[in-house]
N, C-alpha and C. Protein backbone atom coordinates (compact mmCIF):
# COMPACT_ATOMS: atom_id res chain seq x y z
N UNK A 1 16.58 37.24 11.52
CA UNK A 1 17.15 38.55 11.24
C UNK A 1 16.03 39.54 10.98
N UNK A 2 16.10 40.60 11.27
CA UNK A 2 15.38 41.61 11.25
C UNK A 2 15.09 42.52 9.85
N UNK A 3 13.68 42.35 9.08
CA UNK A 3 13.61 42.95 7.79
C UNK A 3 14.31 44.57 8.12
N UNK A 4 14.80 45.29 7.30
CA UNK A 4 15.42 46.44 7.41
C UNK A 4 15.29 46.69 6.27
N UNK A 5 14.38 47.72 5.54
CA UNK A 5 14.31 48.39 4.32
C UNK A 5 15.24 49.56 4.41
N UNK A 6 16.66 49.04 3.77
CA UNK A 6 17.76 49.94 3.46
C UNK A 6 17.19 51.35 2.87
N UNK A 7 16.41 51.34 2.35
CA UNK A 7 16.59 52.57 1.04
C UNK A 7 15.72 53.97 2.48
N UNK A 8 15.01 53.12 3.05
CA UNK A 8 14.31 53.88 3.80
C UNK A 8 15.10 54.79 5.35
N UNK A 9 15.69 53.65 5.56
CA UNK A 9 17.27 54.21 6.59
C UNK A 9 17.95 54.98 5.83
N UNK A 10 18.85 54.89 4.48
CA UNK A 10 19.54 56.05 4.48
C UNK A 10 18.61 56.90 4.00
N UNK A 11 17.19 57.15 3.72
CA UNK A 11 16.58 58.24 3.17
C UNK A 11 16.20 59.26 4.18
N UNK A 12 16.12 58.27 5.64
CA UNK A 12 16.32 59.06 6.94
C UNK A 12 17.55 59.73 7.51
N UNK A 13 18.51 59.13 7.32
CA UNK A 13 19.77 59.26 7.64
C UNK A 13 20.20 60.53 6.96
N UNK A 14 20.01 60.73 5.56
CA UNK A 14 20.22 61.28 4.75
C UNK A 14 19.77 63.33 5.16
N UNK A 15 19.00 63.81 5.72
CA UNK A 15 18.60 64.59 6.03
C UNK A 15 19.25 64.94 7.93
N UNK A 16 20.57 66.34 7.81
CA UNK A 16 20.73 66.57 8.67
C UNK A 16 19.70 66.65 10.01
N UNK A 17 18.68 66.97 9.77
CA UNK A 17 17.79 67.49 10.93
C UNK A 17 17.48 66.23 11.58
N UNK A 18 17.24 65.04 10.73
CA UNK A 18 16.52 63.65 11.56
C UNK A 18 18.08 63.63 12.21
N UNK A 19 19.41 63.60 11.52
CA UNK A 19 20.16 62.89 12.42
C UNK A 19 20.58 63.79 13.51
N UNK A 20 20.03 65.03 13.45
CA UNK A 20 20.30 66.05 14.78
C UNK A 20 19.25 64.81 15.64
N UNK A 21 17.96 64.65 15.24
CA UNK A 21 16.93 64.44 15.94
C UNK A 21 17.48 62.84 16.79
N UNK A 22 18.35 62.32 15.86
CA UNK A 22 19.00 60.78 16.21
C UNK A 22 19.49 61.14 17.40
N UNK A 23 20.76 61.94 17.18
CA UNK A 23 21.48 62.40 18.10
C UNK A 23 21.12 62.97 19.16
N UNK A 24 19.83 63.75 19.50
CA UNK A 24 19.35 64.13 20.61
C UNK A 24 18.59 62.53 21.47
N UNK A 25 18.41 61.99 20.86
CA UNK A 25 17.62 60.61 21.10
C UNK A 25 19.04 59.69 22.04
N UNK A 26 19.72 59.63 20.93
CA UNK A 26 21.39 59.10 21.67
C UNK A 26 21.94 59.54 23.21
N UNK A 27 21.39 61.31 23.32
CA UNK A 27 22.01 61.56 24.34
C UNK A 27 21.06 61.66 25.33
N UNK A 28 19.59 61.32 25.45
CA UNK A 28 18.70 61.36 26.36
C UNK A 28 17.75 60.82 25.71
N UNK A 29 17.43 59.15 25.80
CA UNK A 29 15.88 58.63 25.20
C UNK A 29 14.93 58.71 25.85
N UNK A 30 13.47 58.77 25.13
CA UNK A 30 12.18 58.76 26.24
C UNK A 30 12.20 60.52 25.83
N UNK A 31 12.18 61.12 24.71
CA UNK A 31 11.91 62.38 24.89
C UNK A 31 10.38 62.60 24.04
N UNK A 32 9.85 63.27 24.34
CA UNK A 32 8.03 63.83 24.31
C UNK A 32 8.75 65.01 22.88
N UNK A 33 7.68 65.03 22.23
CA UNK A 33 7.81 65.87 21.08
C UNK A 33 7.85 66.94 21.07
N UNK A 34 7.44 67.99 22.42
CA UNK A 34 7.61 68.97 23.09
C UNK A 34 9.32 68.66 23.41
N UNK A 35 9.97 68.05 23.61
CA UNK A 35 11.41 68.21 23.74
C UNK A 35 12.48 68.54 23.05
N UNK A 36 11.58 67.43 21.97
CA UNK A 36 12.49 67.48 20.71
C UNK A 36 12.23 68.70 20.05
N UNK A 37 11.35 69.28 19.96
CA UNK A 37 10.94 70.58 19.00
C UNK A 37 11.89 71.56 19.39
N UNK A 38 12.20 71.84 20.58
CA UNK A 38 12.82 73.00 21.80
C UNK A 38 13.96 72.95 21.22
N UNK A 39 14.45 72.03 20.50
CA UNK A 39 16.01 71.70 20.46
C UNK A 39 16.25 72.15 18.72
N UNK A 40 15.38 71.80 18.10
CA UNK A 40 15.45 72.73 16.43
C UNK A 40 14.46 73.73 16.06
N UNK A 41 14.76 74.54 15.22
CA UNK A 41 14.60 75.42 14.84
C UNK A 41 13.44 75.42 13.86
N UNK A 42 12.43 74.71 13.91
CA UNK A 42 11.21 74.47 13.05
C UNK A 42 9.94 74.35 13.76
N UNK A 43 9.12 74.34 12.64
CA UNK A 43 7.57 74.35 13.63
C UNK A 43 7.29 72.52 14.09
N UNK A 44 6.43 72.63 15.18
CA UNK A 44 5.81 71.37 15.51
C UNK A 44 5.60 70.35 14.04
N UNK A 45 5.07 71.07 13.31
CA UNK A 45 4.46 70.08 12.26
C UNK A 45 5.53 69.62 12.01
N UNK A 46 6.61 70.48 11.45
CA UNK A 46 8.09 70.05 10.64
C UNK A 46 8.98 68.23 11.56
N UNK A 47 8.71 68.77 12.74
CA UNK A 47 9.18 67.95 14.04
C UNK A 47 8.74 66.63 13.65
N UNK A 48 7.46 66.88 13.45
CA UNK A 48 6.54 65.69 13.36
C UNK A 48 6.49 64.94 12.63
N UNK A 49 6.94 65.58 11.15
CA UNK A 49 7.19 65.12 10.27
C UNK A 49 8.59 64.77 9.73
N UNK A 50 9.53 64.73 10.18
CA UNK A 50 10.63 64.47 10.67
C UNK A 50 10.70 62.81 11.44
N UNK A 51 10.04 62.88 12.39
CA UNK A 51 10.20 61.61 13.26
C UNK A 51 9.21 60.78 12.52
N UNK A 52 7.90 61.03 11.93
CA UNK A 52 7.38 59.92 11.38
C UNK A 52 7.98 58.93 10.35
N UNK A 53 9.02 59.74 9.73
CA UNK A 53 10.33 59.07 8.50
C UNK A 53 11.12 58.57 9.38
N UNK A 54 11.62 59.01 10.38
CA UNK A 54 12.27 58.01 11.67
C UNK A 54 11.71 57.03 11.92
N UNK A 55 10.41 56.61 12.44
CA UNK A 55 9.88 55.94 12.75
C UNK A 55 9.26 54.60 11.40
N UNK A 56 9.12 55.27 10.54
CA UNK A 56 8.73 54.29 9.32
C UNK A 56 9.89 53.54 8.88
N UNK A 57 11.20 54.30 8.97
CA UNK A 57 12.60 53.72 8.93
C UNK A 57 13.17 52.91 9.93
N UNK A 58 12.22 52.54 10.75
CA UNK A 58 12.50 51.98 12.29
C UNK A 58 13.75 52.17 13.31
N UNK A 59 13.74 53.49 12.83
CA UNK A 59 15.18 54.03 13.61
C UNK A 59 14.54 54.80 14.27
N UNK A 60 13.38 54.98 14.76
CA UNK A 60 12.59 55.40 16.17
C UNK A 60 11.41 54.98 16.11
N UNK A 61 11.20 54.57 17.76
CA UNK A 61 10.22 53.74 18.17
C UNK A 61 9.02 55.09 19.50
N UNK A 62 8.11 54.39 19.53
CA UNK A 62 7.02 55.26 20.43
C UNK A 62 6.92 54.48 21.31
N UNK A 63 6.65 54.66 22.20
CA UNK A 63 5.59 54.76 23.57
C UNK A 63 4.75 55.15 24.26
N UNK A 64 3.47 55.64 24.67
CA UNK A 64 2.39 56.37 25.30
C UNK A 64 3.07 56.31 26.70
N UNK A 65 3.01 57.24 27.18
CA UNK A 65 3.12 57.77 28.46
C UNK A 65 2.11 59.02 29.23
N UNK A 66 0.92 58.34 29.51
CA UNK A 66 -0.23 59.13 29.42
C UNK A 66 -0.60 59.82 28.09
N UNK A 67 -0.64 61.27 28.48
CA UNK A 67 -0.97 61.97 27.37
C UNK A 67 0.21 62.21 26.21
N UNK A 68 1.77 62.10 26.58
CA UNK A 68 2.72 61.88 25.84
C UNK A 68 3.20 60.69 25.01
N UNK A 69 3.50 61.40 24.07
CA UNK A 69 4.10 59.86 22.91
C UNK A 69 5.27 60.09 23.09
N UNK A 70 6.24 59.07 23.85
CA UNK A 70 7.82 59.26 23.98
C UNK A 70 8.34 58.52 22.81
N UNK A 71 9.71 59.08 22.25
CA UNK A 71 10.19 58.68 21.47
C UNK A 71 11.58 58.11 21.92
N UNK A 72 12.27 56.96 21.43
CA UNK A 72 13.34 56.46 21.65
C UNK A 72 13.94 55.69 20.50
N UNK A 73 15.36 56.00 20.39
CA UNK A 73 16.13 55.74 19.56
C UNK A 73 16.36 54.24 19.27
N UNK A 74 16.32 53.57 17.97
CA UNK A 74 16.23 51.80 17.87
C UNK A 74 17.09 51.97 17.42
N UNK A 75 18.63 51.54 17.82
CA UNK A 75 19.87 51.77 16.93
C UNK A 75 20.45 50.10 16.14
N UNK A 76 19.51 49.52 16.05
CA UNK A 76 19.66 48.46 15.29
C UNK A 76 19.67 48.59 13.51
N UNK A 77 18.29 48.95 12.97
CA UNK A 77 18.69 49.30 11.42
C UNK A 77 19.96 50.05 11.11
N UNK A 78 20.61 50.47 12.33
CA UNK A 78 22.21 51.30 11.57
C UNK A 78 22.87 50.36 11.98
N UNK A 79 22.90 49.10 12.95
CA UNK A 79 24.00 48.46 13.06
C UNK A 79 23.87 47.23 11.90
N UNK A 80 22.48 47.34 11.49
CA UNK A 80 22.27 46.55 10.06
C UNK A 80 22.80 46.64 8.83
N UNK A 81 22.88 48.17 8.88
CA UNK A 81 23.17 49.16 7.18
C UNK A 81 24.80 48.58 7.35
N UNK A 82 25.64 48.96 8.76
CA UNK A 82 26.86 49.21 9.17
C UNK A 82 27.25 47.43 8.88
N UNK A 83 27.01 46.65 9.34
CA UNK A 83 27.36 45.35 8.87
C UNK A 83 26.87 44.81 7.33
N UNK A 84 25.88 45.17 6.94
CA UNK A 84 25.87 44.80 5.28
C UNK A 84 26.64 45.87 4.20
N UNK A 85 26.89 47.08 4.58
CA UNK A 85 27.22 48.24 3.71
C UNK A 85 28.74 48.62 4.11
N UNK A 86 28.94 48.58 5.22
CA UNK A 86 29.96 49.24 5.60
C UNK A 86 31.26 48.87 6.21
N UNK A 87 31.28 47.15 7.11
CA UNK A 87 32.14 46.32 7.75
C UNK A 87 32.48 45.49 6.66
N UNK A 88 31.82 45.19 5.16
CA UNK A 88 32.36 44.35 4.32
C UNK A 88 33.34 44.78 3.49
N UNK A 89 33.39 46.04 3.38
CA UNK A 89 33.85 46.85 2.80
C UNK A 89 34.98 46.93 2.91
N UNK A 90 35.10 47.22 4.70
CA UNK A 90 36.25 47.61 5.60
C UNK A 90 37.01 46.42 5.76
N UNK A 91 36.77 45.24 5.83
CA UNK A 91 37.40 43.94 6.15
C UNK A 91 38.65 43.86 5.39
N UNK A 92 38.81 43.83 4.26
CA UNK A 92 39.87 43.51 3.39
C UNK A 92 40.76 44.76 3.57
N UNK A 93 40.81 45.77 3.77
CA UNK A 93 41.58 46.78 4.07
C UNK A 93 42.20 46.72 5.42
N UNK A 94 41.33 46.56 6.75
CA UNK A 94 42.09 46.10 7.75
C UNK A 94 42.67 45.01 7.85
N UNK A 95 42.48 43.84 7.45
CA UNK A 95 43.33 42.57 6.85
C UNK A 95 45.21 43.38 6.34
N UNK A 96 44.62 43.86 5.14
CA UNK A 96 45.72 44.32 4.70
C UNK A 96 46.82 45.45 5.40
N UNK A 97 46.17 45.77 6.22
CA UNK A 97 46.85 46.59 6.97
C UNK A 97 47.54 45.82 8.24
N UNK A 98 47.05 45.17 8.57
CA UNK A 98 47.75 43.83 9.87
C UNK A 98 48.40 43.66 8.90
N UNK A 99 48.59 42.95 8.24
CA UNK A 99 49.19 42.11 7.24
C UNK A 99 50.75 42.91 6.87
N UNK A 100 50.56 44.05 6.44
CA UNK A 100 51.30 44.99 6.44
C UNK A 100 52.06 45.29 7.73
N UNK A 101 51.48 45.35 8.97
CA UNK A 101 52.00 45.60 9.97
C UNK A 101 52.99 44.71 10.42
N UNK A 102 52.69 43.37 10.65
CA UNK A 102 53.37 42.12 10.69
C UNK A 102 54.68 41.91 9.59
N UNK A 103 54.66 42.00 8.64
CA UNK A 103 55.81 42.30 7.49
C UNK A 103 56.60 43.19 8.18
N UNK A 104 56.51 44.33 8.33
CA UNK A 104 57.19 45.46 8.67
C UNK A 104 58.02 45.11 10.31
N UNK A 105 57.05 44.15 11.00
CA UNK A 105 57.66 43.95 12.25
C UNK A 105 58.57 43.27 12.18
N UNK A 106 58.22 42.40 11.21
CA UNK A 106 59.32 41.33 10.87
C UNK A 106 60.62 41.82 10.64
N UNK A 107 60.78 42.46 9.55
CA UNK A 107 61.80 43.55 8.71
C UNK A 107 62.79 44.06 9.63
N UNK A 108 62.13 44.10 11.15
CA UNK A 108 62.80 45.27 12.22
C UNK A 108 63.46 44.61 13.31
């Protein structure tokens, strides 16, 4: 299994602009930092500093492509957070809701 430092994913997550930056990643990966900048409203540095908390959070990965560093979206630490934080959660409620459903079918 894959180490995933939770605190560091939602500390990324946590800040609209990275998950604009997620979301641009989602809908076209392999984008150059010149791409991503075009698309928000901040300086290069801000950009930069933005994706390096992406990247330390391993919810974006690099590549060299000549003189470009492409960036692409690793959507694994969220399907990590989403199965330890968020599907355990949900289990007993959808249970109960079949469960519920089935009763009621019965009834009818």
């Amino acid at each position: 299994m894959l180490d995933v430092d939770d605190d560091r994913v939602f500390k990324a997550l946590a800040d609209p602009t990275r998950r604009f930056l997620l979301d641009l990643l989602f809908e076209r990966d392999g984008r150059s930092l010149r791409q991503l900048e075009v698309e928000v409203e901040m300086t290069r540095i801000g950009v930069m500093k933005h994706l390096r908390l992406l990247e330390e959070a391993g919810l974006v990965v690099t590549r060299r492509a000549g003189r470009e560093k492409l960036h692409f979206l690793n959507p694994v630490p969220i399907r990590l957070i989403h199965d330890r934080w968020i599907d355990k959660y949900t289990e007993r409620h959808a249970s109960a809701l079949a469960q519920l459903k089935t009763q009621l079918e019965e009834q009818t």
